[in-house]
C-alpha atoms as a PDB file:
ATOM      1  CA  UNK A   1     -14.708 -22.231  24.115  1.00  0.00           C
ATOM      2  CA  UNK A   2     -12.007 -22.463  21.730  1.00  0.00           C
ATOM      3  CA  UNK A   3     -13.587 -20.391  19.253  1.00  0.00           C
ATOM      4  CA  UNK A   4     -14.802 -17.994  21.911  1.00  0.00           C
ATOM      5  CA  UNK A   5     -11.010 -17.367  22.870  1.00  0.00           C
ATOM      6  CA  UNK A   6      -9.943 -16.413  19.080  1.00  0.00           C
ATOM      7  CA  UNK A   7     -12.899 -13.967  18.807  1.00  0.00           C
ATOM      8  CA  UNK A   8     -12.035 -12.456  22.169  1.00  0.00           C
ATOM      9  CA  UNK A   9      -8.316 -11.966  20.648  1.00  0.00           C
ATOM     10  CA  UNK A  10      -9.653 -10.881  17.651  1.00  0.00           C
ATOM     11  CA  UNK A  11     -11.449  -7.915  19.469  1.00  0.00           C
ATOM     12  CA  UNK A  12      -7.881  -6.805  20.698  1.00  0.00           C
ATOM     13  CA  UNK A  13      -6.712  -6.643  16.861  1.00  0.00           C
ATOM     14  CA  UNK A  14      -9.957  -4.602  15.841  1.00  0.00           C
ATOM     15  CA  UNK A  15      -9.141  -1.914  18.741  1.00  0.00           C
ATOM     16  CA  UNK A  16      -5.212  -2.406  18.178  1.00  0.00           C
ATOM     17  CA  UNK A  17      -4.135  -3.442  15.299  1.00  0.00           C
ATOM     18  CA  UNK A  18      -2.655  -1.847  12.770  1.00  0.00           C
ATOM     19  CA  UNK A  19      -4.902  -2.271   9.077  1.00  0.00           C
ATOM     20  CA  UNK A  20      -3.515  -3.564   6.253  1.00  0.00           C
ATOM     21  CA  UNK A  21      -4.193  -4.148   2.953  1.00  0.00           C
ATOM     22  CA  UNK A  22      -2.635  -7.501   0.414  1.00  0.00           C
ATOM     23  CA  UNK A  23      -1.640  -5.707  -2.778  1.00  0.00           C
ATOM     24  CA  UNK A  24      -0.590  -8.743  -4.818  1.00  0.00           C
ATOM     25  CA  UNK A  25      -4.016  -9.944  -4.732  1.00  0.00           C
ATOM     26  CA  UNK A  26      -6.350  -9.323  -7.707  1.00  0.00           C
ATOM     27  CA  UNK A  27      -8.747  -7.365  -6.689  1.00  0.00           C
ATOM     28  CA  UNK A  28      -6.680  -5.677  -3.439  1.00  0.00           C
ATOM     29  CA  UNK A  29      -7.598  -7.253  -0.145  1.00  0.00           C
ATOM     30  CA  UNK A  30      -8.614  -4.030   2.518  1.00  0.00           C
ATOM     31  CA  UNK A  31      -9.063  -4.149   6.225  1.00  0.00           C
ATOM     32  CA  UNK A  32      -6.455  -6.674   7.413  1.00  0.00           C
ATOM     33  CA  UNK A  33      -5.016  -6.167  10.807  1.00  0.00           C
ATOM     34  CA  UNK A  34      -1.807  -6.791  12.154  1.00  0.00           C
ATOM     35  CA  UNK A  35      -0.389  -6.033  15.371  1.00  0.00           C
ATOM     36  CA  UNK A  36       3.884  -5.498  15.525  1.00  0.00           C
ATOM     37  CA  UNK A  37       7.097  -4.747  17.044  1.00  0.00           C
ATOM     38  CA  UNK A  38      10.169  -3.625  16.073  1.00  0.00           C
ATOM     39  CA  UNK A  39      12.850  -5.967  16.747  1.00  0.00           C
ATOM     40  CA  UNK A  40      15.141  -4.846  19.630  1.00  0.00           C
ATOM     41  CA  UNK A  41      18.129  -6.440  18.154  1.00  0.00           C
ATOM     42  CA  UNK A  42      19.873  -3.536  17.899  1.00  0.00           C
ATOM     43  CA  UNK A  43      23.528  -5.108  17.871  1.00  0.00           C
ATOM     44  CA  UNK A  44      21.877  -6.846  14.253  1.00  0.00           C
ATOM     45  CA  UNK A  45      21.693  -4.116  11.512  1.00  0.00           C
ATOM     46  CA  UNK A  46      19.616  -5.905   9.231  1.00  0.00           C
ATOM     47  CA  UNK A  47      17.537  -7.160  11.813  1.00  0.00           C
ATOM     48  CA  UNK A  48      16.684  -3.915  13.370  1.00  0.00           C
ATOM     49  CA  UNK A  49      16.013  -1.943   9.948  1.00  0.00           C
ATOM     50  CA  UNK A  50      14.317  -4.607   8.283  1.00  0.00           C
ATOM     51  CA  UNK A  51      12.508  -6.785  10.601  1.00  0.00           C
ATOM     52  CA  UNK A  52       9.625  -6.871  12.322  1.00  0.00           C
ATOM     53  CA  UNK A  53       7.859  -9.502  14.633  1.00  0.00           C
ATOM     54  CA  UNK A  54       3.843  -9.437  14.079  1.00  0.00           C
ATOM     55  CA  UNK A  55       1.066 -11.337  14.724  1.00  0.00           C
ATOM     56  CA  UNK A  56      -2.029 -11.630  12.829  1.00  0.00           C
ATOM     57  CA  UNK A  57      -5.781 -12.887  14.406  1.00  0.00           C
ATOM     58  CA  UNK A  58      -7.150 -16.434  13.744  1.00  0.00           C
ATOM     59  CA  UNK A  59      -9.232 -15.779  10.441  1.00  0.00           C
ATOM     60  CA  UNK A  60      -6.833 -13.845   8.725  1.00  0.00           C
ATOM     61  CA  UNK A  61      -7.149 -13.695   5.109  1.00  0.00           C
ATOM     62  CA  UNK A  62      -2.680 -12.941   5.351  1.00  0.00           C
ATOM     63  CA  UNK A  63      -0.519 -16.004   4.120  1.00  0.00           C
ATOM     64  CA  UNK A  64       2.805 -16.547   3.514  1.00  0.00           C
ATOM     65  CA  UNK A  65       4.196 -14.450   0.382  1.00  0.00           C
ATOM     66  CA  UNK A  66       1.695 -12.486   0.988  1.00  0.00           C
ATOM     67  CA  UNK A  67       3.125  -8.499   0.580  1.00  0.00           C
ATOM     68  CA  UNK A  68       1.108  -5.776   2.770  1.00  0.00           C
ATOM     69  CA  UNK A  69       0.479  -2.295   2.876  1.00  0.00           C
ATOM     70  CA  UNK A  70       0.671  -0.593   6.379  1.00  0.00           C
ATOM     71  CA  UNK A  71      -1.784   1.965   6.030  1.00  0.00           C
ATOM     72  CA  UNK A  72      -0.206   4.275   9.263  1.00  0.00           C
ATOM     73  CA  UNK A  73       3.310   3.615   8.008  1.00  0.00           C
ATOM     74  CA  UNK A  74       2.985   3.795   4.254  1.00  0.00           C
ATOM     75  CA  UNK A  75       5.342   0.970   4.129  1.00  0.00           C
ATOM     76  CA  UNK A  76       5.367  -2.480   2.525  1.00  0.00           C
ATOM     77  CA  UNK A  77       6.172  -5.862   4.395  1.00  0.00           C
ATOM     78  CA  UNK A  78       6.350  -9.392   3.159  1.00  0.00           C
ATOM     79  CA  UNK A  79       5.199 -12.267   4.765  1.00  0.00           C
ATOM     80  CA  UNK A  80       8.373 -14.096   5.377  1.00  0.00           C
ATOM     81  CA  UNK A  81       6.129 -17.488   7.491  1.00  0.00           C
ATOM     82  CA  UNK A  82       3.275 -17.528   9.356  1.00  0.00           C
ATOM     83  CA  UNK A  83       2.637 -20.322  12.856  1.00  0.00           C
ATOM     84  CA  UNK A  84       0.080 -21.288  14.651  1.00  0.00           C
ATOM     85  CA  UNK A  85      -0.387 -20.218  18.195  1.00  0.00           C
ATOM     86  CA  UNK A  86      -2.230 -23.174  19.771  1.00  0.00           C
ATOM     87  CA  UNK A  87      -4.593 -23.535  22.872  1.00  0.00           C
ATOM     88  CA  UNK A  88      -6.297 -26.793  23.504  1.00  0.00           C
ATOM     89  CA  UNK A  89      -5.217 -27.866  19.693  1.00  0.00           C
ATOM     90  CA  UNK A  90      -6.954 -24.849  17.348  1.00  0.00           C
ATOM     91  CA  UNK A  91      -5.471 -21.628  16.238  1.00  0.00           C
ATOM     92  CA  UNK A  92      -6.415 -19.003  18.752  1.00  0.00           C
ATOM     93  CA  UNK A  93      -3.620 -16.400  16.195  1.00  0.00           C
ATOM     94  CA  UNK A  94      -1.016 -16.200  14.055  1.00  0.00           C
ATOM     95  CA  UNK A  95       2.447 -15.165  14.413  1.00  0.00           C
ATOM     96  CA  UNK A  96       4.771 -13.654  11.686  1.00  0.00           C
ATOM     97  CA  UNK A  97       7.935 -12.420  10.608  1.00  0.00           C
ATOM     98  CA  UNK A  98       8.292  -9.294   8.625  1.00  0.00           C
ATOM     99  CA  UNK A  99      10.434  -8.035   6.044  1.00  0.00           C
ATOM    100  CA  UNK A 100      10.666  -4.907   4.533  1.00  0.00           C
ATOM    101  CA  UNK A 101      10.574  -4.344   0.902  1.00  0.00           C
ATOM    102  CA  UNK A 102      12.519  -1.857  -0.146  1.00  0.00           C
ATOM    103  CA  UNK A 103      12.726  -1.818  -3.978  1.00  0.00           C
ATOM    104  CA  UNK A 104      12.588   1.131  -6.274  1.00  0.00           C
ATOM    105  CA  UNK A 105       9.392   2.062  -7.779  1.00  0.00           C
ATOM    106  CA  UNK A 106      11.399   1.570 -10.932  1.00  0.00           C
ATOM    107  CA  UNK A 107      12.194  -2.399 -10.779  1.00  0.00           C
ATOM    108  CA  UNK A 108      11.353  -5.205 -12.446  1.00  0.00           C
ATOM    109  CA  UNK A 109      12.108  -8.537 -13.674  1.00  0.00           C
ATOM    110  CA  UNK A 110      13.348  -9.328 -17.056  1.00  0.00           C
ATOM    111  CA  UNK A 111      14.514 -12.666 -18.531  1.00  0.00           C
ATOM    112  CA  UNK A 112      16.807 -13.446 -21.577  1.00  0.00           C
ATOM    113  CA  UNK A 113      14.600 -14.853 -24.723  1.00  0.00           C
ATOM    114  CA  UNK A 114      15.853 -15.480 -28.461  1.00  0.00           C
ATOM    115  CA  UNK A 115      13.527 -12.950 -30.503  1.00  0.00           C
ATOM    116  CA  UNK A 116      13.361 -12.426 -34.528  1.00  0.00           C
ATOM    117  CA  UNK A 117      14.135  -8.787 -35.644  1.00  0.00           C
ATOM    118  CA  UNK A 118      11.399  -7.684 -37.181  1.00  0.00           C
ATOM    119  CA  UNK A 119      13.202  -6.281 -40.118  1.00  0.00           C
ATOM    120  CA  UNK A 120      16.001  -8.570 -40.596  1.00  0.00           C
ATOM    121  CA  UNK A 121      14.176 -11.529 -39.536  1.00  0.00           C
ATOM    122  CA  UNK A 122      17.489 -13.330 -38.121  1.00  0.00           C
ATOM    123  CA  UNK A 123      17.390 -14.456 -34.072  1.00  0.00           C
ATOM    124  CA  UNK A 124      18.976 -11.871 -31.978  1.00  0.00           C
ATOM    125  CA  UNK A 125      18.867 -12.256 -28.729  1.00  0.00           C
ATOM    126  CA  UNK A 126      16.387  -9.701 -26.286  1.00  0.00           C
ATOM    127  CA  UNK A 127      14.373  -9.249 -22.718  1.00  0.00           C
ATOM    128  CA  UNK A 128      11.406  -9.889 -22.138  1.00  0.00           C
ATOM    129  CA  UNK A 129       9.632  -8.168 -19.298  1.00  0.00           C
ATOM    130  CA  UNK A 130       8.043 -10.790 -16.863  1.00  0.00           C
ATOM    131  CA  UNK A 131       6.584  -8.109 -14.277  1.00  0.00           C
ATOM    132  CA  UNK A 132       6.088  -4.729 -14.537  1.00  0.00           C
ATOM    133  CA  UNK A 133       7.501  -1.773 -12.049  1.00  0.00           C
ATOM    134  CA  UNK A 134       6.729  -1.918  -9.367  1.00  0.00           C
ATOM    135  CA  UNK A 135       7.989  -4.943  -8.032  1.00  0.00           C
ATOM    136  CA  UNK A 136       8.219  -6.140  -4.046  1.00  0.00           C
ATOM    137  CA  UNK A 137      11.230  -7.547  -2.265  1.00  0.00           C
ATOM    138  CA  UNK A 138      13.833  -6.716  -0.395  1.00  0.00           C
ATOM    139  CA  UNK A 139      18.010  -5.952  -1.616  1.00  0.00           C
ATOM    140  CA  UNK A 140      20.427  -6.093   0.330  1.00  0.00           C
ATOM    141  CA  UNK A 141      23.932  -5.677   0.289  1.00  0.00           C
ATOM    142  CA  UNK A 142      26.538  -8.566   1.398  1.00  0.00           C
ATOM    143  CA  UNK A 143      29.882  -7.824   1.028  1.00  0.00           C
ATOM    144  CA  UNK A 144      32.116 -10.766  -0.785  1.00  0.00           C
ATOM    145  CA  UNK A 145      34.998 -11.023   0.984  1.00  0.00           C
ATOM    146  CA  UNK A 146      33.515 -14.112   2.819  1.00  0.00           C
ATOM    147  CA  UNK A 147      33.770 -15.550  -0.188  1.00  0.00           C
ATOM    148  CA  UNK A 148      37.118 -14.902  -1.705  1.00  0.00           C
ATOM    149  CA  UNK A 149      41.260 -14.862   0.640  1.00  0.00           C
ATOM    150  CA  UNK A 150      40.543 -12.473   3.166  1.00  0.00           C
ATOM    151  CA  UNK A 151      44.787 -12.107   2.720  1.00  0.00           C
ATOM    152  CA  UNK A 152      46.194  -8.687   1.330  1.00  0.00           C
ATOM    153  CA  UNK A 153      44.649  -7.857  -1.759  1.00  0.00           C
ATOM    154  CA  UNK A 154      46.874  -8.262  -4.448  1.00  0.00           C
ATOM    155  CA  UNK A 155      47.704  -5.292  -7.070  1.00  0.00           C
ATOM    156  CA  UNK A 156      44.784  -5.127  -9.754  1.00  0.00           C
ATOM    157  CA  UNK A 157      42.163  -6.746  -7.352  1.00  0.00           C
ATOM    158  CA  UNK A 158      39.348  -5.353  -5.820  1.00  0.00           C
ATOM    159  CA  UNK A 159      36.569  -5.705  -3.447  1.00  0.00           C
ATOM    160  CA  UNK A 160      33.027  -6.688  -5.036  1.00  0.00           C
ATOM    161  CA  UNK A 161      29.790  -6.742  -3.742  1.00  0.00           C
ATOM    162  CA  UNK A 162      26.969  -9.052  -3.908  1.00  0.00           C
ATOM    163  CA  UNK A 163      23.432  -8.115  -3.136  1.00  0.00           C
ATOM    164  CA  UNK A 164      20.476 -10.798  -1.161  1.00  0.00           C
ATOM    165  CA  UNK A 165      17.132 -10.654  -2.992  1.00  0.00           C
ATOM    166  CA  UNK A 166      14.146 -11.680  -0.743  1.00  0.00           C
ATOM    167  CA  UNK A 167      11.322 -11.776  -3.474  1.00  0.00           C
ATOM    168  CA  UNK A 168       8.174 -13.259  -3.124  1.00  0.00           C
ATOM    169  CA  UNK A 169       7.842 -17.049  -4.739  1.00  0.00           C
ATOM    170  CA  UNK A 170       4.551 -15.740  -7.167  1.00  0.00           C
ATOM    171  CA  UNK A 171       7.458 -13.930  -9.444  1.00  0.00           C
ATOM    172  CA  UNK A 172       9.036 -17.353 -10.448  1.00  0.00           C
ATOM    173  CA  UNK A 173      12.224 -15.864 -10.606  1.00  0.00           C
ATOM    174  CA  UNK A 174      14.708 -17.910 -12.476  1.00  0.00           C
ATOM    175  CA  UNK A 175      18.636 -18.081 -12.734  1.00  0.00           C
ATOM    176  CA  UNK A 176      20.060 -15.296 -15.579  1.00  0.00           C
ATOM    177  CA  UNK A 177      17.058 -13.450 -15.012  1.00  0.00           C
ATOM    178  CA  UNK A 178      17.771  -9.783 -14.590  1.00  0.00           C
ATOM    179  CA  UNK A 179      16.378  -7.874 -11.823  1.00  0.00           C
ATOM    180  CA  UNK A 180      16.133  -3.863 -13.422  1.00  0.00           C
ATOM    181  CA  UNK A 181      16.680  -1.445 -10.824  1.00  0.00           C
ATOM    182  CA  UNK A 182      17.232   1.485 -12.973  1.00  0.00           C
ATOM    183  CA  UNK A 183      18.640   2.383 -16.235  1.00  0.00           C
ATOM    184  CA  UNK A 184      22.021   2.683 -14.402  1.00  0.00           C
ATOM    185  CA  UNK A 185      21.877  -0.033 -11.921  1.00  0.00           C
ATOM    186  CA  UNK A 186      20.460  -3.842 -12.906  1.00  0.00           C
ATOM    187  CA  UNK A 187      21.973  -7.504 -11.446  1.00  0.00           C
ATOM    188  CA  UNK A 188      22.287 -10.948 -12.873  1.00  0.00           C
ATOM    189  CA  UNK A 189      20.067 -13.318 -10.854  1.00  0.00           C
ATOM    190  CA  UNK A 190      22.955 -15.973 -10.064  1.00  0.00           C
ATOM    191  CA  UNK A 191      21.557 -18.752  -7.242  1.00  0.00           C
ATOM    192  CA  UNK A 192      18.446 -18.782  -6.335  1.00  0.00           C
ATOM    193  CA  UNK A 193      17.588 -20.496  -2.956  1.00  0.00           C
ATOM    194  CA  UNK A 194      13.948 -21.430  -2.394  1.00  0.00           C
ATOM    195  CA  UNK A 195      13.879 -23.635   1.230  1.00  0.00           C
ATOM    196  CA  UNK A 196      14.727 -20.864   3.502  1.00  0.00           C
ATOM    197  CA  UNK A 197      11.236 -19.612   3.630  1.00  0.00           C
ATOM    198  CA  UNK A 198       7.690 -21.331   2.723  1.00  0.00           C
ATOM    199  CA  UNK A 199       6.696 -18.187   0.271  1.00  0.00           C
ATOM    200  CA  UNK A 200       9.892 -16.434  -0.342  1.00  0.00           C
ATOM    201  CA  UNK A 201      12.821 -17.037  -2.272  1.00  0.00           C
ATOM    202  CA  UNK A 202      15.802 -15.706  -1.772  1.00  0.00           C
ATOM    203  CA  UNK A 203      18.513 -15.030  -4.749  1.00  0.00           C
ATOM    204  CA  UNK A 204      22.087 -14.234  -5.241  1.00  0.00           C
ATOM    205  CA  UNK A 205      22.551 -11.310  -7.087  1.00  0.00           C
ATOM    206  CA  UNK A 206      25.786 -10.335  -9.090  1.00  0.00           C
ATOM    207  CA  UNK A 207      27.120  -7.672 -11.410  1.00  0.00           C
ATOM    208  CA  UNK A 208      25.709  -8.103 -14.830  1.00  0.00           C
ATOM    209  CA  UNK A 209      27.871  -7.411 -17.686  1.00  0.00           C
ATOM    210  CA  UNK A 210      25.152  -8.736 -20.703  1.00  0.00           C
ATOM    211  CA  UNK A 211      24.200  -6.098 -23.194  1.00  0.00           C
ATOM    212  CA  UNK A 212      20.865  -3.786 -22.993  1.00  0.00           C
ATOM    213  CA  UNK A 213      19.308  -6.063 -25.683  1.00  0.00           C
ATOM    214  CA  UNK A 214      16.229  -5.006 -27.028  1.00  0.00           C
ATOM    215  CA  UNK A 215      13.041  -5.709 -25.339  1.00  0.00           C
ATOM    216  CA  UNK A 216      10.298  -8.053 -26.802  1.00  0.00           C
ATOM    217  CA  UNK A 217       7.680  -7.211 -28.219  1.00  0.00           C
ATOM    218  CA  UNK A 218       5.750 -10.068 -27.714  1.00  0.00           C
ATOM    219  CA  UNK A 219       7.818 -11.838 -31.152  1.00  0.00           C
ATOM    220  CA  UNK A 220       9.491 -14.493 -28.654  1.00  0.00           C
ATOM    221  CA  UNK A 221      11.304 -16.866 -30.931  1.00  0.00           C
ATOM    222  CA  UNK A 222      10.471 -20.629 -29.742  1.00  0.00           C
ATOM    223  CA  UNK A 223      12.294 -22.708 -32.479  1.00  0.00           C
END
């Protein structure tokens, strides 16, 4: 009976739902369905551009972390959770919370390693490039004044800006990390929180002042 029911909702996401496909799996996963809505919290900003409620049927290949293609949309989503919806004690479907990634083509991760020049030989320090472009997550601005007086500014200060990373937990992002953007616009990774979501962590990114240090070459120095 139980099993009955999740095939009989299952029929509603073949004739419904929109397909999808799980690009960080190796090779790509096709045919997924999903069925969403846009969330009406309009009064929310980053609710209503980023967020989206879905549901996915019972044998879903789609977990947490997970990042998706929208085939009708051209857009990608990450799987921010994923619970049960129950009858008589067995899945009958899924339900989710979306978020849009919205990350250049151009980014990706690099992290700070000691390298040896290979001329000089001495230990300089470098980048080394922990995952390619393109990379999936979504940035955010947050604006720091809730962190600082909110009195008159005095003379010489001025208002900064943070930025909320919401990257998927497979990139094993680490504090100092650098998140590359562009050649004109990169961040320090400075907090990382990982409890917020099962498959999703979300960092604190700040200005980052380091040098453009070369990138390795695969000559990491390790002592």
């Amino acid at each position: 009976m139980v099993d009955g029911l999740g095939v009989d909702i299952g029929e509603v996401y073949d004739e419904l739902g929109a397909i999808v496909s799980i690009v960080n799996r190796v090779p790509v996963v096709t045919g997924q369905r999903v069925l969403y809505d846009v969330n009406a919290q309009a009064t929310k900003p980053f609710i209503r551009e980023y967020h989206l409620d879905g549901s996915l049927p019972y044998e879903t290949l789609i977990t947490p972390q997970d990042v998706i293609h929208i085939i009708e949309t051209d857009k990608y989503y990450m799987i921010m959770n994923k619970t049960p919806e129950l009858f008589e004690n067995s899945v009958v479907e899924w339900n989710v919370v979306l978020y849009l990634c919205n990350l250049p083509i151009t980014a990706h991760i690099l992290r700070p390693v000691e390298i040896r020049d290979p001329e000089t030989y001495k230990i300089v320090n470098g980048w080394q490039i922990l995952n390619e472009a393109p990379i999936y997550g979504l940035a955010s601005d947050r604006f720091f004044g809730a962190d600082i007086d909110q009195e008159t500014p005095k003379v010489g200060q001025f208002q900064m800006w943070k930025i909320d990373l919401y990257l998927p937990k497979f990139y094993a992002i680490k504090p100092l990390d650098r998140i590359f953007m562009s050649e004109t616009e990169y961040y320090k990774v400075e907090v990382i929180e990982s409890h917020h979501y099962p498959g999703v962590n979300m960092a604190l990114l700040v200005e980052d002042t380091r040098p453009a240090a070369p990138i390795v070459d695969g000559d990491v120095y390790d002592g």
